[in-house]
C-alpha atoms as a PDB file:
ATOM      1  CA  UNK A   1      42.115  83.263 168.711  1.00  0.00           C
ATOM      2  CA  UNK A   2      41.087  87.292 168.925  1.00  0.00           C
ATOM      3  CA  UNK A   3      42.901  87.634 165.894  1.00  0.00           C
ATOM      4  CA  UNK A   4      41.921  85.061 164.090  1.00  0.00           C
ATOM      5  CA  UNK A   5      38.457  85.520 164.744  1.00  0.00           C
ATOM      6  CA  UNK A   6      38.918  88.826 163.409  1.00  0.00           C
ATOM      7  CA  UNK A   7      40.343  87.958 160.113  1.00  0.00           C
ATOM      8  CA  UNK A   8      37.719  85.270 159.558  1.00  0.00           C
ATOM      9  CA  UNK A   9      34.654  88.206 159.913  1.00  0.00           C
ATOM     10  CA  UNK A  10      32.744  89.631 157.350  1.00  0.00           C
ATOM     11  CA  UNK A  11      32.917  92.965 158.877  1.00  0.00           C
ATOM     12  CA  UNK A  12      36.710  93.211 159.035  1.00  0.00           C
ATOM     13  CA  UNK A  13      37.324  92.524 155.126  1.00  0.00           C
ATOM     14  CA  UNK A  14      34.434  95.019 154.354  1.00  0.00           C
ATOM     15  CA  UNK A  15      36.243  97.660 156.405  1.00  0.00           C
ATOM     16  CA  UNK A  16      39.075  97.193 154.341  1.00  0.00           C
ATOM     17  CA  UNK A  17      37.490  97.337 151.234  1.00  0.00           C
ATOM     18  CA  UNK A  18      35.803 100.437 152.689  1.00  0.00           C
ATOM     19  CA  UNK A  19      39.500 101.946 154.077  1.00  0.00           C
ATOM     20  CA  UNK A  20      40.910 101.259 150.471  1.00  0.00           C
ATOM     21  CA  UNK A  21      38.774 102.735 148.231  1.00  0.00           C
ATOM     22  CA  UNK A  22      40.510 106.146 148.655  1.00  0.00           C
ATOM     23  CA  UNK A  23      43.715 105.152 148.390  1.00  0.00           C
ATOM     24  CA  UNK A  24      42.892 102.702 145.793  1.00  0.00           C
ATOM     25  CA  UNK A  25      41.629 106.184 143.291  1.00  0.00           C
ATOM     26  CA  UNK A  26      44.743 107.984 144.296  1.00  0.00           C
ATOM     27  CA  UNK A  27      47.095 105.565 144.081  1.00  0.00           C
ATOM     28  CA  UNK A  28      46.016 105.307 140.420  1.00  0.00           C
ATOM     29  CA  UNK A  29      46.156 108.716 139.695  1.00  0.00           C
ATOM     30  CA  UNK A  30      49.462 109.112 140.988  1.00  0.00           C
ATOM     31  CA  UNK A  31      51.185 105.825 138.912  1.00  0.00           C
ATOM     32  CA  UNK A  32      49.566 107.289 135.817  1.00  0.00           C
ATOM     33  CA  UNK A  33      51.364 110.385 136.578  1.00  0.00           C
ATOM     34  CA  UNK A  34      54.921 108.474 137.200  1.00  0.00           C
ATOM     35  CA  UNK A  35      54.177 106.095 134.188  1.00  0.00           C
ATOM     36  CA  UNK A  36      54.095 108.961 132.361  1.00  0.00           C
ATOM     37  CA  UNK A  37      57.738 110.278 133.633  1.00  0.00           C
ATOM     38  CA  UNK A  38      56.062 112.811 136.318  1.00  0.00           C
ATOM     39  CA  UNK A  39      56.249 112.071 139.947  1.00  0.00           C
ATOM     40  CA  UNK A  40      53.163 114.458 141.408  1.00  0.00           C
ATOM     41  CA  UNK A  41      53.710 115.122 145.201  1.00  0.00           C
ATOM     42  CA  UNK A  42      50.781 117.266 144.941  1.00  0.00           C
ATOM     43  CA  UNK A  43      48.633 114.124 145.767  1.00  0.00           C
ATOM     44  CA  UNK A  44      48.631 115.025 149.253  1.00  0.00           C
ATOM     45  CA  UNK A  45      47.051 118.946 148.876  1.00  0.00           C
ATOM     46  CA  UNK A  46      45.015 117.960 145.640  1.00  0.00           C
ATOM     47  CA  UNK A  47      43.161 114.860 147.995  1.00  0.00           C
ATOM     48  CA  UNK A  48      42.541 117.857 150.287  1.00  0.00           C
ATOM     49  CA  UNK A  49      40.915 119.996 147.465  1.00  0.00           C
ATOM     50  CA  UNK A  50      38.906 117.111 146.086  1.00  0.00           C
ATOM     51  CA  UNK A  51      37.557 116.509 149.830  1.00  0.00           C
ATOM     52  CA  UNK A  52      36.743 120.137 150.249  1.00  0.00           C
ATOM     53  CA  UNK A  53      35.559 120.878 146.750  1.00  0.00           C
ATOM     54  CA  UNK A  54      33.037 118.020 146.343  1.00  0.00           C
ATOM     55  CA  UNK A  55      31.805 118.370 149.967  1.00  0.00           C
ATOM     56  CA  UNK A  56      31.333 121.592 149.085  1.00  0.00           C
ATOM     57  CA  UNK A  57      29.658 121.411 146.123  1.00  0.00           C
ATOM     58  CA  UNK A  58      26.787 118.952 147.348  1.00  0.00           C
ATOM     59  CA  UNK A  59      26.712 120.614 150.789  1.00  0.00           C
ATOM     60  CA  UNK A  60      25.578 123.780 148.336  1.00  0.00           C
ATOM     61  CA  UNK A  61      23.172 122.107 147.139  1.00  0.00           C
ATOM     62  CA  UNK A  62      24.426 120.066 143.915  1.00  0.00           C
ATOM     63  CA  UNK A  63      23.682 116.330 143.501  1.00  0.00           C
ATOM     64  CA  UNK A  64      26.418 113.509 145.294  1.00  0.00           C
ATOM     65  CA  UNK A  65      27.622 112.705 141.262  1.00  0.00           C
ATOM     66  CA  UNK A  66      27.726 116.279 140.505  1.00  0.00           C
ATOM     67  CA  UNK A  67      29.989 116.773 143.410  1.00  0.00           C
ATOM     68  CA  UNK A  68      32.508 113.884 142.790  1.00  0.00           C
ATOM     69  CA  UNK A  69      32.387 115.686 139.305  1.00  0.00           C
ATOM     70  CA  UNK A  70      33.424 118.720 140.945  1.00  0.00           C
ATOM     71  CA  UNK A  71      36.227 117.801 143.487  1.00  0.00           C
ATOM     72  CA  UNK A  72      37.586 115.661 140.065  1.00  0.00           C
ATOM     73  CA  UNK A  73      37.774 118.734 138.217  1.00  0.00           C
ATOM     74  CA  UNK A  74      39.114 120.960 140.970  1.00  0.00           C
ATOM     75  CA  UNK A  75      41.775 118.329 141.203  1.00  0.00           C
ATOM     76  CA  UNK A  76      42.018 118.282 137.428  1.00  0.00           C
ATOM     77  CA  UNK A  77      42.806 122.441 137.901  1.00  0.00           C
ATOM     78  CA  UNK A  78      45.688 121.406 140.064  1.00  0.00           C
ATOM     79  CA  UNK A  79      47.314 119.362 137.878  1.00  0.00           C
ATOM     80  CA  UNK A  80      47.296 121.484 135.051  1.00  0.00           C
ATOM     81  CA  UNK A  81      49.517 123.483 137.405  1.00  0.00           C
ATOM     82  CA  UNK A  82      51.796 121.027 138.154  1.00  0.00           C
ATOM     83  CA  UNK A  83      51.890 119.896 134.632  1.00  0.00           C
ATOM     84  CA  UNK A  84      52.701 123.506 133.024  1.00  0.00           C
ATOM     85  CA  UNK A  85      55.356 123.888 135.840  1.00  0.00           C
ATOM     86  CA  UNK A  86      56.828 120.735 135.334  1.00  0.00           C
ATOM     87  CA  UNK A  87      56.769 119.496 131.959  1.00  0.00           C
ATOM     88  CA  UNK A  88      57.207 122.360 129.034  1.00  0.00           C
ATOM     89  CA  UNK A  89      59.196 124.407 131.898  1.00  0.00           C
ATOM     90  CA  UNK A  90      61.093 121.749 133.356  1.00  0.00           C
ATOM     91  CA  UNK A  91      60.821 122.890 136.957  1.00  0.00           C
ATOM     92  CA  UNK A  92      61.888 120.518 139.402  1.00  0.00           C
ATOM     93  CA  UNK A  93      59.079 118.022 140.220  1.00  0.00           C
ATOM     94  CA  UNK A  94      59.890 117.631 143.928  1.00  0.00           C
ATOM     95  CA  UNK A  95      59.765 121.107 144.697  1.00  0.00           C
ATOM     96  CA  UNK A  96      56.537 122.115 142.602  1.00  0.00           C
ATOM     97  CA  UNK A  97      54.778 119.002 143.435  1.00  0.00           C
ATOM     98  CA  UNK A  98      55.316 119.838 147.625  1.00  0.00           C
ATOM     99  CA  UNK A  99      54.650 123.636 146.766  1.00  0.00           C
ATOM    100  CA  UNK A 100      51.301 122.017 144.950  1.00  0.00           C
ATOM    101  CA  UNK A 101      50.082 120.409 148.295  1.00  0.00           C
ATOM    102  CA  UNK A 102      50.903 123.448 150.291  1.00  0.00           C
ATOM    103  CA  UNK A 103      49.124 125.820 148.269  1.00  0.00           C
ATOM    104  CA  UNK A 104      46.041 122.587 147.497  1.00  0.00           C
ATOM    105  CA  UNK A 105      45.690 122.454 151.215  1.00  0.00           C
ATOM    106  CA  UNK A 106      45.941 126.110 151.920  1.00  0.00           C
ATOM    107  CA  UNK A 107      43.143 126.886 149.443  1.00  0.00           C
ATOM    108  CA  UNK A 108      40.633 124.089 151.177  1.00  0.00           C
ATOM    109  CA  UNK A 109      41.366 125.631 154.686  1.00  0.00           C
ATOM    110  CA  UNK A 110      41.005 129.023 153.489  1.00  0.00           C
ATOM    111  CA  UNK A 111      37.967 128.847 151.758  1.00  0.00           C
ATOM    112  CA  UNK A 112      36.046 126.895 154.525  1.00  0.00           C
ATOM    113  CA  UNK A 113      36.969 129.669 156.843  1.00  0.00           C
ATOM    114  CA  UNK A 114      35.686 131.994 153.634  1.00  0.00           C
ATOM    115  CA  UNK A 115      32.626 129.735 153.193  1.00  0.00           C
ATOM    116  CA  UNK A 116      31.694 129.131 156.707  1.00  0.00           C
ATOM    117  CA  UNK A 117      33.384 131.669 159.178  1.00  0.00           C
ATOM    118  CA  UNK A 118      30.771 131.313 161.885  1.00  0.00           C
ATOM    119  CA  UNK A 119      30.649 127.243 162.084  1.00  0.00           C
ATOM    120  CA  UNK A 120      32.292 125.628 165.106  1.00  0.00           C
ATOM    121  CA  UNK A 121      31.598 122.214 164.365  1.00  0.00           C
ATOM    122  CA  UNK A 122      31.288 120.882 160.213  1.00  0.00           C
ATOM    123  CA  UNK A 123      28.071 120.559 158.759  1.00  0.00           C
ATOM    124  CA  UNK A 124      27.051 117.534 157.541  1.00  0.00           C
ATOM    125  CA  UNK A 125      25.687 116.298 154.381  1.00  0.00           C
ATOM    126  CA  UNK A 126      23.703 112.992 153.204  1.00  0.00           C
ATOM    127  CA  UNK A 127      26.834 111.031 151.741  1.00  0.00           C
ATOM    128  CA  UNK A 128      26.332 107.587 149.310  1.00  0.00           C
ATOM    129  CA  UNK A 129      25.016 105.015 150.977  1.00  0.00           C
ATOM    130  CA  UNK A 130      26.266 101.105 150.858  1.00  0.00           C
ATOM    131  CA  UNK A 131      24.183  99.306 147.757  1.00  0.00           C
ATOM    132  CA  UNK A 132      23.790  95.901 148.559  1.00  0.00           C
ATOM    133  CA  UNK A 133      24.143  93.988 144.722  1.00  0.00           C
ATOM    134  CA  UNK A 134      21.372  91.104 144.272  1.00  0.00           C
ATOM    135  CA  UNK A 135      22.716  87.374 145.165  1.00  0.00           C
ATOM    136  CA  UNK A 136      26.880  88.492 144.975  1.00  0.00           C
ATOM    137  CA  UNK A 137      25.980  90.141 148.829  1.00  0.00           C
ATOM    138  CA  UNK A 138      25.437  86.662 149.874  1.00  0.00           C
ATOM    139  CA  UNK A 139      28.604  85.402 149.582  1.00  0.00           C
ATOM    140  CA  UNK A 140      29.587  84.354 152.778  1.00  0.00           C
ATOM    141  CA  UNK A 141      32.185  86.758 154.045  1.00  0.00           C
ATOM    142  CA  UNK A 142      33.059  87.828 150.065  1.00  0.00           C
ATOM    143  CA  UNK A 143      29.985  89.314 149.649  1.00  0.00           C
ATOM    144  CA  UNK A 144      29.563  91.296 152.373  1.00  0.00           C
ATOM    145  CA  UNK A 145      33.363  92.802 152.014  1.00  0.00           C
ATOM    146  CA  UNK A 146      32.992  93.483 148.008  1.00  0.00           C
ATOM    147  CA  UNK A 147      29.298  94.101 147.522  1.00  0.00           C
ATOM    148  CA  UNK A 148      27.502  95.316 149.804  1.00  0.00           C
ATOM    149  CA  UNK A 149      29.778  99.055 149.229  1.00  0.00           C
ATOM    150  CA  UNK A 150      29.000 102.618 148.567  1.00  0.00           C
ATOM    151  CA  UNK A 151      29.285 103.184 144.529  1.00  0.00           C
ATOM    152  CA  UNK A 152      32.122 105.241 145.086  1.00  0.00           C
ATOM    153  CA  UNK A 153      34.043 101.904 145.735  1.00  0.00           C
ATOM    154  CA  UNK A 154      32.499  99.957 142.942  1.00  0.00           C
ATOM    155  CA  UNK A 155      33.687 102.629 140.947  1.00  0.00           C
ATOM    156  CA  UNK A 156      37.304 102.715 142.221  1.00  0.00           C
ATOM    157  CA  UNK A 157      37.680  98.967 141.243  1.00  0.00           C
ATOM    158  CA  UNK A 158      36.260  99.864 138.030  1.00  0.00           C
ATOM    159  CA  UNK A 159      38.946 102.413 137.975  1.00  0.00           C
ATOM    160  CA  UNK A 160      41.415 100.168 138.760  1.00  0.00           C
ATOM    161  CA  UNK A 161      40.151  97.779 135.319  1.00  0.00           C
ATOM    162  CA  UNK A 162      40.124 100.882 132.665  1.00  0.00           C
ATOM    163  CA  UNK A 163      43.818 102.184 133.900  1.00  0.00           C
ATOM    164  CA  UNK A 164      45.025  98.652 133.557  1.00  0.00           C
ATOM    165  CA  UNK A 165      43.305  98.095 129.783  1.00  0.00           C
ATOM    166  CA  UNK A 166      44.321 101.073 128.654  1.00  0.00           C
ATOM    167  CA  UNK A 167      47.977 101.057 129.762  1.00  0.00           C
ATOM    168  CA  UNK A 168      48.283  97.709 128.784  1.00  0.00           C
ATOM    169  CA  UNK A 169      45.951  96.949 125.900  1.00  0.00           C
ATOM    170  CA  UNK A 170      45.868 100.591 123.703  1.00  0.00           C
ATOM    171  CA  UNK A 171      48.047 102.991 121.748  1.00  0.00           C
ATOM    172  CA  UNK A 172      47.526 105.902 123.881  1.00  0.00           C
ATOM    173  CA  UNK A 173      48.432 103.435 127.080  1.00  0.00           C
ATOM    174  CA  UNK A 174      51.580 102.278 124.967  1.00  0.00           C
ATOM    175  CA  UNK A 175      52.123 105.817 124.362  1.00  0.00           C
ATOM    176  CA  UNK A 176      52.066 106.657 127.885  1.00  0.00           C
ATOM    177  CA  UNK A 177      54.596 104.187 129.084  1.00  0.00           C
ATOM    178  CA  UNK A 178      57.217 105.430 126.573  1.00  0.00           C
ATOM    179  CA  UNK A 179      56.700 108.716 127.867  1.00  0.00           C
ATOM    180  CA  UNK A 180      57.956 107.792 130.832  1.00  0.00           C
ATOM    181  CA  UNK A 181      60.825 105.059 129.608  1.00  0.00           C
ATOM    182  CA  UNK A 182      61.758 106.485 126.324  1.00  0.00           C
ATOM    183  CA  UNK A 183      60.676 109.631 125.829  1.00  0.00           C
ATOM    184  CA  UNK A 184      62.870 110.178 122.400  1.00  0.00           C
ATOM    185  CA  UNK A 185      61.411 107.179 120.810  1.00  0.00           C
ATOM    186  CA  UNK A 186      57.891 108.574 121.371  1.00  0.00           C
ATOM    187  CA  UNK A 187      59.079 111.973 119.674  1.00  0.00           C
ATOM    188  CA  UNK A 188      60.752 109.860 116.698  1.00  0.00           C
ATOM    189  CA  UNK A 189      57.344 108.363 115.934  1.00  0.00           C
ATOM    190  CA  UNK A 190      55.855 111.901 115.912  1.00  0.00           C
ATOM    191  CA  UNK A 191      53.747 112.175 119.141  1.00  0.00           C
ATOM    192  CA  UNK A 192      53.719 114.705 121.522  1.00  0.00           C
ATOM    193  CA  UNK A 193      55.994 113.712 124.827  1.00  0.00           C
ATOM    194  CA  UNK A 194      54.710 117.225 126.028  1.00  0.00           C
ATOM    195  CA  UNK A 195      50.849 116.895 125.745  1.00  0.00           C
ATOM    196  CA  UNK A 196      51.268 113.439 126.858  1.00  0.00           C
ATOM    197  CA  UNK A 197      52.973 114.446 130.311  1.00  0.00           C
ATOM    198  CA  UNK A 198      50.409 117.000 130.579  1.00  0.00           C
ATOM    199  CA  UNK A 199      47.451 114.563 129.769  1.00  0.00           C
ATOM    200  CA  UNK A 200      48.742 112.212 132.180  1.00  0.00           C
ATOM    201  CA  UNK A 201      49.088 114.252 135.238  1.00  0.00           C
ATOM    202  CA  UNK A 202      45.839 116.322 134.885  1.00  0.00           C
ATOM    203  CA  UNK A 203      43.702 112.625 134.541  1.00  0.00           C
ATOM    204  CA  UNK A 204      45.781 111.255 137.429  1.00  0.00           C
ATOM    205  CA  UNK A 205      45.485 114.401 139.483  1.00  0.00           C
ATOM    206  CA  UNK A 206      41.343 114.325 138.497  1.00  0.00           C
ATOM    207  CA  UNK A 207      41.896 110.776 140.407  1.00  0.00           C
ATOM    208  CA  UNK A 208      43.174 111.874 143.412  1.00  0.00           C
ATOM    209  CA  UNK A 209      40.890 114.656 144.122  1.00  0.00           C
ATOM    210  CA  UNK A 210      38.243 112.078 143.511  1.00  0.00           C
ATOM    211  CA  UNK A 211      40.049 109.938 146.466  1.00  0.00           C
ATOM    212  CA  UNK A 212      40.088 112.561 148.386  1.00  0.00           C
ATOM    213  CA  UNK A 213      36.092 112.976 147.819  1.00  0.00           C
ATOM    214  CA  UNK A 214      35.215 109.509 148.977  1.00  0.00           C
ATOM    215  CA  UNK A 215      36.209 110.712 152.579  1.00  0.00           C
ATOM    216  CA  UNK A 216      33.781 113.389 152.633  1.00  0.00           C
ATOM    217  CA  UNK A 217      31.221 111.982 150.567  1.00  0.00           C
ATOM    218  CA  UNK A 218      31.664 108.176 151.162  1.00  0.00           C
ATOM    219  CA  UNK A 219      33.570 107.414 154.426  1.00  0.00           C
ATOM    220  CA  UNK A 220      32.150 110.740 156.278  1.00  0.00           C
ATOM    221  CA  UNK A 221      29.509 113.330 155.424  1.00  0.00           C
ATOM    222  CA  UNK A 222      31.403 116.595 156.745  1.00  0.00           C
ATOM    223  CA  UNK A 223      34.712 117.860 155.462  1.00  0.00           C
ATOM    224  CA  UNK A 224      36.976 118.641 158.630  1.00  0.00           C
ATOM    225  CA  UNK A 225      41.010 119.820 158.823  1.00  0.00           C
ATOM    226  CA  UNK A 226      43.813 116.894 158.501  1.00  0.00           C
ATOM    227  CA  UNK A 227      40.899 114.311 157.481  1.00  0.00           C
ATOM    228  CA  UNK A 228      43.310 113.506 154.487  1.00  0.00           C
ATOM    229  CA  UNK A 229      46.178 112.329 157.605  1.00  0.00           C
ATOM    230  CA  UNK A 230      49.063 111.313 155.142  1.00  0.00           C
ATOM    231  CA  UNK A 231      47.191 108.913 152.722  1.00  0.00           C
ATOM    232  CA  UNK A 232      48.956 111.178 149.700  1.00  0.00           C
ATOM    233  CA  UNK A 233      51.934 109.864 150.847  1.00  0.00           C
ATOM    234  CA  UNK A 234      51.099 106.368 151.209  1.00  0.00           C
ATOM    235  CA  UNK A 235      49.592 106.132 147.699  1.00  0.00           C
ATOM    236  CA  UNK A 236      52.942 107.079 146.653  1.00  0.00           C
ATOM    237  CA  UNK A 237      54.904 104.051 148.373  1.00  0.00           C
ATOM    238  CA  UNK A 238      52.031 101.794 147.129  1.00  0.00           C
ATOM    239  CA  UNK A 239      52.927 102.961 143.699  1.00  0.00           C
ATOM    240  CA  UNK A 240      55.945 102.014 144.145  1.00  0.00           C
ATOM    241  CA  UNK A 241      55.006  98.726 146.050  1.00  0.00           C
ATOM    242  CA  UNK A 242      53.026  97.483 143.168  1.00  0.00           C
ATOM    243  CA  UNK A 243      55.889  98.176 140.653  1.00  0.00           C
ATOM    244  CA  UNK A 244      53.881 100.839 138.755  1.00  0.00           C
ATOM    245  CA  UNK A 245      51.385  98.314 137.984  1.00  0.00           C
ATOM    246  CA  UNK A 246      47.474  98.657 138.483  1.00  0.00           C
ATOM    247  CA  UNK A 247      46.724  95.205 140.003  1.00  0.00           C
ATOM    248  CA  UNK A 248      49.582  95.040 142.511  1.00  0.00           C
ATOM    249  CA  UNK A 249      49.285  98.648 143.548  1.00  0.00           C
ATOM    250  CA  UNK A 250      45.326  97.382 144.084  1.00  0.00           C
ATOM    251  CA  UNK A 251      46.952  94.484 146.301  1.00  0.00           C
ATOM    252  CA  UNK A 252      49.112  97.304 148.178  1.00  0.00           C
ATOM    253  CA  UNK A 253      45.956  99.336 149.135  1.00  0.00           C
ATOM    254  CA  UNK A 254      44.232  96.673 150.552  1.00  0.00           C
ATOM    255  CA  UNK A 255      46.778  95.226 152.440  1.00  0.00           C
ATOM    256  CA  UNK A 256      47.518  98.852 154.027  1.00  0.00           C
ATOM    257  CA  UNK A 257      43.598  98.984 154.448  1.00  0.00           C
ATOM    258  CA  UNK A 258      43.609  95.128 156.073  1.00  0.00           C
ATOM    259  CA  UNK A 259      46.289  96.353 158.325  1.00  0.00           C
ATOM    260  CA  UNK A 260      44.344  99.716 159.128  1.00  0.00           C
ATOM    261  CA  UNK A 261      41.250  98.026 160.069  1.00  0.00           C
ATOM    262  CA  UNK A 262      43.554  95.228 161.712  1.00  0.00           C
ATOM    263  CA  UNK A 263      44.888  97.846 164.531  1.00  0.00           C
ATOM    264  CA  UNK A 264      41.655  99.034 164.887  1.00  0.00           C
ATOM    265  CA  UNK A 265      40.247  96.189 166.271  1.00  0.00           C
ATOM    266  CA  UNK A 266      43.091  94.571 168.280  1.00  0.00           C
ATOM    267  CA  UNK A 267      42.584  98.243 170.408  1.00  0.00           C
ATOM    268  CA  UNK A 268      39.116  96.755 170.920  1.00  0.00           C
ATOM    269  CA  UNK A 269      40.594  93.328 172.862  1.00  0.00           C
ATOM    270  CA  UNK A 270      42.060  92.853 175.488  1.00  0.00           C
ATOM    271  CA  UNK A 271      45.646  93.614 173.990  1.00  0.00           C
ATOM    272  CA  UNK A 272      44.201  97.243 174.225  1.00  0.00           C
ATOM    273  CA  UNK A 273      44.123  97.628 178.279  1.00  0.00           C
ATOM    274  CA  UNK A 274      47.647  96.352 178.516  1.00  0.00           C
ATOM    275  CA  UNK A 275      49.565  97.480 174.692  1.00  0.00           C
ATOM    276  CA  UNK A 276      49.480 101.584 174.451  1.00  0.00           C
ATOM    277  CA  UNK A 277      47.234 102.929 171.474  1.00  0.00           C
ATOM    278  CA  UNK A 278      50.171 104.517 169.815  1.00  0.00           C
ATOM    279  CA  UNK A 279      51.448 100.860 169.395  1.00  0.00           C
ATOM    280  CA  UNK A 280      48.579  99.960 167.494  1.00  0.00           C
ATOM    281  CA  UNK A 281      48.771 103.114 165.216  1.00  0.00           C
ATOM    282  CA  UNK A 282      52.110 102.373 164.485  1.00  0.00           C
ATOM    283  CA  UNK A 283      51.049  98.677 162.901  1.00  0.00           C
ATOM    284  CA  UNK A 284      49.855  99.593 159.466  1.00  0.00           C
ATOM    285  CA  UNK A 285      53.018 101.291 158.851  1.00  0.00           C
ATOM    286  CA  UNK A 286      55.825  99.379 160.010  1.00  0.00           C
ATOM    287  CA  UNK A 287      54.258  96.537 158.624  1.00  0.00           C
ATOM    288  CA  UNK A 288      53.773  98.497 155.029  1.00  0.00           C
ATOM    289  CA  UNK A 289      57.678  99.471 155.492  1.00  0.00           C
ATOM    290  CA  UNK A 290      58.682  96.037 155.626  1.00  0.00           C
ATOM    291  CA  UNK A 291      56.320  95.045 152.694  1.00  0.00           C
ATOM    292  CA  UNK A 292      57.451  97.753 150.924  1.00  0.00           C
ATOM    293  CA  UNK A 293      61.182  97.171 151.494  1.00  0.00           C
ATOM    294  CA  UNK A 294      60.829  93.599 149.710  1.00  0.00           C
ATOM    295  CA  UNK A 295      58.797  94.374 146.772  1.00  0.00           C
ATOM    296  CA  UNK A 296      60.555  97.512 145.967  1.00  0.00           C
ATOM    297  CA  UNK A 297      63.926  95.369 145.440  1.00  0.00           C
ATOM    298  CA  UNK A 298      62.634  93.927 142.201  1.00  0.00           C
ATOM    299  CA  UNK A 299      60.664  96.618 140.865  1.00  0.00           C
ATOM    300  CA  UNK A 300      61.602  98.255 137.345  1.00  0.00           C
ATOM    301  CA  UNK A 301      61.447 102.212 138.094  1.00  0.00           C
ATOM    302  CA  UNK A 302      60.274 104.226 134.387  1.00  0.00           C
ATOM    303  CA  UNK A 303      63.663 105.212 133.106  1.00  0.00           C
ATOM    304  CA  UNK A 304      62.541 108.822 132.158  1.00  0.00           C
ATOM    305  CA  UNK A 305      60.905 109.476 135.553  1.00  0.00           C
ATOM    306  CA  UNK A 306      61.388 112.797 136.680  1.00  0.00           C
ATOM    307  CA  UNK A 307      63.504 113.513 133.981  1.00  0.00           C
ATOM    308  CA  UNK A 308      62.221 117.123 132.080  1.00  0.00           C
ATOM    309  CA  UNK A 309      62.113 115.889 128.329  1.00  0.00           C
ATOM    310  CA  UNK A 310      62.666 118.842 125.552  1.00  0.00           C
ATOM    311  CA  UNK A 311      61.860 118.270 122.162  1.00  0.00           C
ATOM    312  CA  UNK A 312      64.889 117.551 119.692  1.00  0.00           C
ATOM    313  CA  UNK A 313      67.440 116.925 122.688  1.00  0.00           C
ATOM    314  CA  UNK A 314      69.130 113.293 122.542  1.00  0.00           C
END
């Protein structure tokens, strides 16, 4: 009855919402990168920079907007990296995209220390606050879960809407998905696979430093070492979970998030005195793995995916 009383509460589904909204930017960012043919394991170290960078920004003095602007194009910087390693040079996109997060995350740490060498604990900054929206906030338990959010969520399920029109329903998403499928055919009508790749993964990198923000800006007000803890990673299986597609990879993240908050709470009953924390912890993921394990069998990976593409070759 815990349980169930705990799935049936307002409060639990709005954590969720509230847990996904992260994952929800980065996981977009990182399947228009792989769409495009470009698997980005930077997401991990560019989440880190967004964090940092857009904490930083508003914590020196710059508007909450100005600083998601900020950690979106420090994470934007990033991905041109990536990008110019990757895609004219054809460097391997496993090893760039980990050397990416190592030298993303490096960065943040360093310049804290650089920033704020005598602070102990992190300093704290007025984040964005829940807006409750007129008469939808009165759904019972729907309207406290979706609308009564920070805008920084509204705007990652608007996110969520423009990557899926413009994959789906426009020439430059059409584009895209070639790109990553049939690269050849995309030179043969005279586009640029190059610029595309590019495009792609600085836009998609833009969105993960922007998930990244939400935890300092949205979820927290200070920016503080590991905060990040691995979601990179997990936006990549949800990619994969959602068969490179917008609204399942949306379904992913808030199942992951449902199962977050989930193990939060059951530490809270009395399963908590007897079952050991780690138990709980463990919960999200296993139960992710095993979700992940039966989607994955019928998804459709891009054909071209981290496959270096140079003009004229067949």
């Amino acid at each position: 009855m815990e349980i169930l009383d705990i799935l049936l509460s307002a409060s639990f589904w709005a954590a969720a919402v509230r847990i996904a909204s992260p994952l929800i930017f980065a996981t977009m960012g990182e399947l228009i990168c792989e769409r495009a043919g470009v698997l980005n394991l930077g997401i991990e170290g560019i989440m880190v920079v967004g964090a940092f960078a857009g904490w930083m920004a508003v914590y020196a003095g710059a508007g909450l907007w100005v600083g998601v602007g900020v950690a979106m194009a420090a994470g934007m910087l990033f991905g041109l990296l990536h990008a110019t390693l990757t895609v004219p040079f054809g460097l391997s996109q496993h090893v760039v995209g980990l050397g990416i997060t190592l030298l993303a995350t490096s960065a943040a740490y360093y310049a804290y220390r650089l920033a704020l060498p005598e602070v102990t604990s992190p300093p704290r900054i007025i984040p964005f606050q829940p807006y409750e929206v007129p008469l939808l906030s009165q759904i019972p338990i729907l309207g406290q879960a979706l609308f009564n959010q920070t805008p920084l969520t509204y705007l990652a399920f608007v996110v969520v809407g423009i990557t899926a029109f413009v994959l789906y329903r426009t020439p430059l998403g059409l584009a895209l998905r070639a790109a990553g499928e049939n690269p050849s055919a995309v030179e043969a009508q005279g586009l640029p696979v190059t610029s595309l790749r590019m495009g792609a993964v600085i836009v998609g990198s833009g969105l993960m430093a922007v998930g990244g923000a939400f935890l300092t800006m949205s979820a927290f007000d200070s920016f503080f070492f590991e905060m990040v803890n691995g979601r990179g990673w997990i936006c990549i299986a949800l990619v994969v979970f959602g068969a490179w597609r917008p609204g399942k990879a949306l379904l992913g993240a808030l199942l992951f998030a449902a199962f977050d908050a989930l193990q939060i709470r059951l530490q809270q009953t009395g399963l908590g005195a007897i079952v050991p924390y780690q138990v709980f912890l463990m919960i999200p993921y296993i139960l992710s793995i095993l979700a992940l394990i039966l989607m994955s069998r019928r998804a459709e990976v891009p054909a071209a995916l981290m496959v270096p593409y140079n003009r004229g070759e067949r």
